[in-house]
Protein backbone atom coordinates (compact mmCIF):
# COMPACT_ATOMS: atom_id res chain seq x y z
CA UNK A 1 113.30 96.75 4.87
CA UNK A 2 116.39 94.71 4.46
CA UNK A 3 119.67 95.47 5.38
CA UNK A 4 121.91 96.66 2.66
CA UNK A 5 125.05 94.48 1.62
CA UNK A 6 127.50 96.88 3.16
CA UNK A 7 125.26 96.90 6.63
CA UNK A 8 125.58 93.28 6.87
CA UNK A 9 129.48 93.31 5.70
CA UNK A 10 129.64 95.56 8.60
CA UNK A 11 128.22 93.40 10.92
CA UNK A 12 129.97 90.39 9.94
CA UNK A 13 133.30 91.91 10.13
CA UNK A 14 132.38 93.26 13.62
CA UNK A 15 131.81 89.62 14.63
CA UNK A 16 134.78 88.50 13.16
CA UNK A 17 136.61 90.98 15.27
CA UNK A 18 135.16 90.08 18.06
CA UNK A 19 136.39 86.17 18.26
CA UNK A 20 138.28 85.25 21.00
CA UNK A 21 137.34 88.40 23.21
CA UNK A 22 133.87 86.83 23.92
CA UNK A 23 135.07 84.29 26.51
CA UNK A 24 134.42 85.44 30.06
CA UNK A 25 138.03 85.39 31.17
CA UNK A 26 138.63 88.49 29.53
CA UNK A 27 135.90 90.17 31.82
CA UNK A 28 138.74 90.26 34.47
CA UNK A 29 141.11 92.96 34.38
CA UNK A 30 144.14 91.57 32.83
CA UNK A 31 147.77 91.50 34.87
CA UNK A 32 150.21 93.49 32.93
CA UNK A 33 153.93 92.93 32.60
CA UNK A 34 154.48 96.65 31.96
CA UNK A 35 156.84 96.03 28.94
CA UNK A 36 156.38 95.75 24.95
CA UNK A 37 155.10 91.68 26.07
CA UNK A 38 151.95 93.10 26.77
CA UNK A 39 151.31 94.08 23.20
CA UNK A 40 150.84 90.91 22.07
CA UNK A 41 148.36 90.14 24.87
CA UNK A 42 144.90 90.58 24.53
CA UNK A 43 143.35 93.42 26.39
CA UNK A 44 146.87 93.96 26.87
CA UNK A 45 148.10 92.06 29.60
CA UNK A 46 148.02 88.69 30.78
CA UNK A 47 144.01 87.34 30.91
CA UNK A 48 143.39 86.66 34.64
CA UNK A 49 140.01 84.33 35.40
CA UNK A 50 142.14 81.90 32.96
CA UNK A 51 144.01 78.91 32.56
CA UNK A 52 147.36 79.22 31.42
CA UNK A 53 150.31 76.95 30.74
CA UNK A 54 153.88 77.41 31.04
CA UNK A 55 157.11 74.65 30.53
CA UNK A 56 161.26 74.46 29.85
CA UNK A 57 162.05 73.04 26.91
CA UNK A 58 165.27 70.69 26.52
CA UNK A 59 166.65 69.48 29.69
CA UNK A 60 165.18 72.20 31.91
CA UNK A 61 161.44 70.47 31.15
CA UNK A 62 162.01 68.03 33.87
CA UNK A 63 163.02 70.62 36.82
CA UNK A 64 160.94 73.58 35.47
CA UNK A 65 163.03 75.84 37.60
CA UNK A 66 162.36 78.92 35.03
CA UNK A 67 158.61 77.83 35.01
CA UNK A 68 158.26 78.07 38.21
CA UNK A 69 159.66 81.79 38.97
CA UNK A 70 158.00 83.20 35.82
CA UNK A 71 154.65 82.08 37.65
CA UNK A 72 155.86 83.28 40.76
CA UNK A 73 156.59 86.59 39.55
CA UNK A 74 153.48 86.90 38.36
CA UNK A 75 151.38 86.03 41.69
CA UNK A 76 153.84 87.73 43.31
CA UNK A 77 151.65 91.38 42.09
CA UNK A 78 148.41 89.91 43.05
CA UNK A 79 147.01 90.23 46.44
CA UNK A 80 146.03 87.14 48.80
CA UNK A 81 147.12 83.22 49.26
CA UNK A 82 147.97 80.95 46.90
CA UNK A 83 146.95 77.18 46.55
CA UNK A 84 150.45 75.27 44.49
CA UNK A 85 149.67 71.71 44.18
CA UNK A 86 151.80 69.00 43.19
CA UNK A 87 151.86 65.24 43.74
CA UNK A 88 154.87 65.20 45.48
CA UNK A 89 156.55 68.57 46.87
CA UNK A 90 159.19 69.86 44.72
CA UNK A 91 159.00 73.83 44.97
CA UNK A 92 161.91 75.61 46.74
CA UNK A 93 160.30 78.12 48.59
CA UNK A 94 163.30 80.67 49.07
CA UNK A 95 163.62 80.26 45.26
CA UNK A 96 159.53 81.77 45.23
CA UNK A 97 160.62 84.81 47.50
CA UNK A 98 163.50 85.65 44.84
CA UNK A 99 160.55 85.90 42.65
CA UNK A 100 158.41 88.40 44.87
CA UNK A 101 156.10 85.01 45.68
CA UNK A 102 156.80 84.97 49.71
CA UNK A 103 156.64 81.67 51.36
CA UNK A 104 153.79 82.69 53.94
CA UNK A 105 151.65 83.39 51.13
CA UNK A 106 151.83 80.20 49.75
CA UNK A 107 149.49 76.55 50.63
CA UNK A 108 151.23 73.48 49.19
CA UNK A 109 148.97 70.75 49.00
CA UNK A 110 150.96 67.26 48.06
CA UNK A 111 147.94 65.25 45.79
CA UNK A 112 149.85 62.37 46.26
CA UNK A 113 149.01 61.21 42.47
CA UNK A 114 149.57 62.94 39.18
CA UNK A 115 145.55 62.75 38.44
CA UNK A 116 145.00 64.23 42.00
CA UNK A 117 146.80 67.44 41.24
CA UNK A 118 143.97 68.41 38.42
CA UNK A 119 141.03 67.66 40.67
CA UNK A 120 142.60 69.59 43.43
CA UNK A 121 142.85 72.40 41.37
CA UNK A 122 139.98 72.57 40.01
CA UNK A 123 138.60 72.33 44.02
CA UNK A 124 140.79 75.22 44.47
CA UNK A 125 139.22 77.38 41.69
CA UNK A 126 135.89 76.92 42.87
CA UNK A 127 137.32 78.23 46.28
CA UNK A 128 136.75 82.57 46.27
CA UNK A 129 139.99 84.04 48.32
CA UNK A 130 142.66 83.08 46.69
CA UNK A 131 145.48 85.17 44.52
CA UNK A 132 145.96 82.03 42.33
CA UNK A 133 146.20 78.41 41.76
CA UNK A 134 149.48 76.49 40.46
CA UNK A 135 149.58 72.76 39.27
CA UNK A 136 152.73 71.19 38.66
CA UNK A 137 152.04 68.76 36.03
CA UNK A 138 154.26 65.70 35.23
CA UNK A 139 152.14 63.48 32.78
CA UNK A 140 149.39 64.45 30.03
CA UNK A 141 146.45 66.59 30.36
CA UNK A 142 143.40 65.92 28.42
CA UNK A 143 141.83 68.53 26.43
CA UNK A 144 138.57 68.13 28.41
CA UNK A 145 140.41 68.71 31.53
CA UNK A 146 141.81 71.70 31.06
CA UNK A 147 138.66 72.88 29.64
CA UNK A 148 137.60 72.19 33.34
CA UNK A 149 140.04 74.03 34.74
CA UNK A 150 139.64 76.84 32.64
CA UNK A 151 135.57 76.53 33.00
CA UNK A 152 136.19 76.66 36.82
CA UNK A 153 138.87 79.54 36.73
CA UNK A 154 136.36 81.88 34.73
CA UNK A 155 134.05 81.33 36.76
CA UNK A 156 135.81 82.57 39.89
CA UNK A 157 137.94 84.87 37.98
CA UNK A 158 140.89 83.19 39.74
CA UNK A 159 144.30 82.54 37.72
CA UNK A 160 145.35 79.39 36.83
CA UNK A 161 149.02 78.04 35.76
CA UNK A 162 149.52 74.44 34.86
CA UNK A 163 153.27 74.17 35.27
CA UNK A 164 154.42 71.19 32.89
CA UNK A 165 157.15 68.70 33.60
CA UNK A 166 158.68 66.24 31.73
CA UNK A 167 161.56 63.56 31.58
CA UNK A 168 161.77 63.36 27.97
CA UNK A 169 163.27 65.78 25.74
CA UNK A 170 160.85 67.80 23.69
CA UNK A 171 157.80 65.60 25.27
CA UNK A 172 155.80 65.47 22.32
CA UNK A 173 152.48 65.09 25.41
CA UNK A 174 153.64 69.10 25.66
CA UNK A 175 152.35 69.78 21.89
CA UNK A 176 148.73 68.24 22.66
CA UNK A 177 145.54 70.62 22.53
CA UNK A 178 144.57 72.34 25.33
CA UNK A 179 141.98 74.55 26.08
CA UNK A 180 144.59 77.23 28.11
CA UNK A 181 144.18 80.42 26.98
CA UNK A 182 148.11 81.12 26.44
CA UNK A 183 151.00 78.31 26.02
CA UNK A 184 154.56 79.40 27.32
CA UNK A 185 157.96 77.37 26.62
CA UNK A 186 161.26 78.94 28.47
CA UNK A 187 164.67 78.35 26.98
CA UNK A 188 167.21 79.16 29.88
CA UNK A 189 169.81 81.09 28.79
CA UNK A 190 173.96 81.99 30.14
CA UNK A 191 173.75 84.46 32.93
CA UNK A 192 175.61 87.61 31.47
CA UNK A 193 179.07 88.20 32.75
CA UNK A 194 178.40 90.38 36.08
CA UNK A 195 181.32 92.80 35.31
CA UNK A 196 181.26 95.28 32.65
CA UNK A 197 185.23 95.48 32.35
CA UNK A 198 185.59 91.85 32.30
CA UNK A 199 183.03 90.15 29.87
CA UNK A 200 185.12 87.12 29.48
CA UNK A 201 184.67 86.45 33.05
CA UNK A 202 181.60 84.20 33.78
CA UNK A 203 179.37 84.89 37.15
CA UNK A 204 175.81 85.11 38.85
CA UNK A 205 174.73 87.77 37.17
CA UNK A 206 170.83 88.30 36.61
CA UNK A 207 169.99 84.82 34.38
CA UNK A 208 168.39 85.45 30.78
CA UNK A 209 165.81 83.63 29.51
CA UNK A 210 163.95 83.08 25.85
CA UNK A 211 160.37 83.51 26.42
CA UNK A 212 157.68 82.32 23.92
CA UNK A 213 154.56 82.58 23.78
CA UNK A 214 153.72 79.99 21.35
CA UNK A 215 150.07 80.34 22.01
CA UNK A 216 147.51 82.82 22.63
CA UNK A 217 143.74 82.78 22.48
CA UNK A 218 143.21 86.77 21.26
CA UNK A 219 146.71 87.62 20.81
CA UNK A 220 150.02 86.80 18.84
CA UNK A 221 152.77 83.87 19.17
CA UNK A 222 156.09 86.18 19.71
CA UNK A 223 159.39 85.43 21.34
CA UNK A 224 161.68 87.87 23.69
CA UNK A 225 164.82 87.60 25.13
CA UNK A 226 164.09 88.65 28.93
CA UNK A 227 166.17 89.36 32.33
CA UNK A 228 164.62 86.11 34.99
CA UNK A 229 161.57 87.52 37.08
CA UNK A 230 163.19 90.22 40.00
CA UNK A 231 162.55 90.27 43.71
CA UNK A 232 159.33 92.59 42.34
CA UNK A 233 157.83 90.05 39.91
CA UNK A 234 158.93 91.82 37.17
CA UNK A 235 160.38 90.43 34.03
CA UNK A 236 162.80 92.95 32.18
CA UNK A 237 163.19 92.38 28.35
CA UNK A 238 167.19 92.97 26.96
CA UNK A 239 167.49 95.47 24.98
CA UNK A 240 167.78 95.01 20.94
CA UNK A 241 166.95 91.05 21.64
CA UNK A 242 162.93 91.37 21.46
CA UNK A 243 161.31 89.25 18.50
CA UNK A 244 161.29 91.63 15.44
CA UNK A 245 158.33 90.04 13.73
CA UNK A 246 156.21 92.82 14.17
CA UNK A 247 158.79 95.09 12.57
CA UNK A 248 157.69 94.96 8.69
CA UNK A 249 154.11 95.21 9.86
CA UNK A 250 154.49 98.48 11.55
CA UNK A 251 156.84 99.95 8.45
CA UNK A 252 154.11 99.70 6.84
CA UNK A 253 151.26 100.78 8.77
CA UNK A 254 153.92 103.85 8.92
C-alpha cells in the first residue's frame, strides 16, 4: 500500500534533519568547552575524530600565537601524547604549559617542507595512541587534502587542528574550501587593566580575545568575546560581550 503524503513528508524532513550528523566524526564523543560556545556546536561540543582549522586574522596571522594556545587548551583536557608538526620549529613550549598543554606531552616533528607537514599528519592520524595531531600550516591547503586529513582523523577518531599562518594580511588562501569540519579566526584583543581601582592603568592582565567560528559543519557561525585559554584549558567567555544573534530567535521561541 503506498505511503501517504504526510508519511513521506515525514521522512523527508527526518532526512533533512539529519544532514551533517551522518559523518562518522560525530560518532566520537565531542570535547566540550563547558560554556554557552558549546551551543552552537553540534552534539554540543567540539567534534573530536575531526579536522579542524583555526588562524589570527590581521597581523597576528603570521605568528598565530592565539592559535596556538586555543589548540593547546583544548589537548590540554585530553589524555595521551601529542604529534605538532611544522616545517620548521616555531612553538614556544612554556607558552603550551600556560595553556594546560605540558611540554613532556608533546612530539615535535620538524617536516622540513611546507608539503611535508600534511603528509606527516596524515601518518600521524593513522597512528592509534595519540591525544591529537597539530599542523602548523604556512602556505595553501587543497580541498582534497584536507579531505585526507579529515578521512584519516575519522577513521582513528583522533583530533586534528591545522593551525594556519600567513604573511599577508587577510590571506585571501585562508578563505579557500576546505573539507574541516569547523573554521576558527582569532582577533587578539587589549589585555584588561589588572586593577579594578585603576582602569586607566594598562597591565598583564588575563588577554581577551574575539573568537569566531565562521564555520561549522552541523552547527552555527557565532562570535564571542572570551578570556585567552587558562593554565586548565579552559576558555572563559566575558560577560555581556557574547554574540547576541541568537537573541531574537529565542524571544520568539519564548
Amino acid at each position: 500500500m503506498p505511503k501517504s503524503t504526510d508519511s513521506l513528508v515525514d521522512i523527508l524532513r527526518a532526512r533533512i534533519a539529519r544532514i551533517g550528523h551522518d559523518s562518522p566524526c560525530f560518532e566520537h564523543a565531542p570535547i566540550l568547552f563547558g560554556n554557552p560556545i558549546d551551543a552552537a556546536l553540534p552534539e554540543g561540543g567540539l567534534p573530536s575524530g575531526a579536522l579542524h582549522e583555526v588562524a589570527c586574522t590581521g597581523p597576528e596571522g603570521e605568528h598565530g600565537a592565539a592559535a596556538a594556545l586555543f589548540i593547546a587548551g583544548v589537548l590540554a583536557r585530553l589524555p595521551g601524547p601529542v604529534l605538532w608538526v611544522a616545517d620548521r620549529l616555531h612553538v614556544f613550549a612554556p607558552g603550551l604549559a600556560i595553556a594546560g598543554l605540558h611540554p613532556d606531552r608533546v612530539i615535535h616533528a620538524e617536516a622540513g617542507r611546507p608539503e611535508a607537514v600534511l603528509q606527516t599528519m596524515e601518518d600521524g592520524l593513522r597512528q592509534p595512541g595519540l591525544a591529537g595531531v597539530v599542523g602548523e600550516i604556512a602556505g595553501r591547503i587543497t580541498l582534497t587534502t584536507s579531505r585526507r586529513l579529515q578521512l584519516a582523523a575519522e577513521t582513528t577518531g583522533i583530533i586534528a587542528f591545522a593551525l594556519r599562518r600567513s604573511r599577508k594580511h587577510n590571506d585571501p588562501a585562508l578563505a579557500e574550501p576546505s573539507a574541516a569540519v569547523t573554521r576558527w579566526r582569532i582577533d587578539a584583543l587589549p589585555s584588561p587593566p589588572p586593577l579594578a581601582h585603576a582602569p586607566a592603568t594598562p597591565g598583564l592582565a588575563r588577554q581577551h580575545w574575539r573568537l569566531n567560528l565562521v564555520r561549522c559543519r552541523g552547527g552555527r557561525a557565532c562570535s564571542w568575546i572570551v578570556e585567552a585559554t587558562d593554565a586548565t584549558g579552559r576558555l572563559g567567555l566575558v560577560a555581556d560581550a557574547a554574540d547576541r544573534s541568537a537573541a531574537p530567535a529565542q524571544r520568539r521561541s519564548a
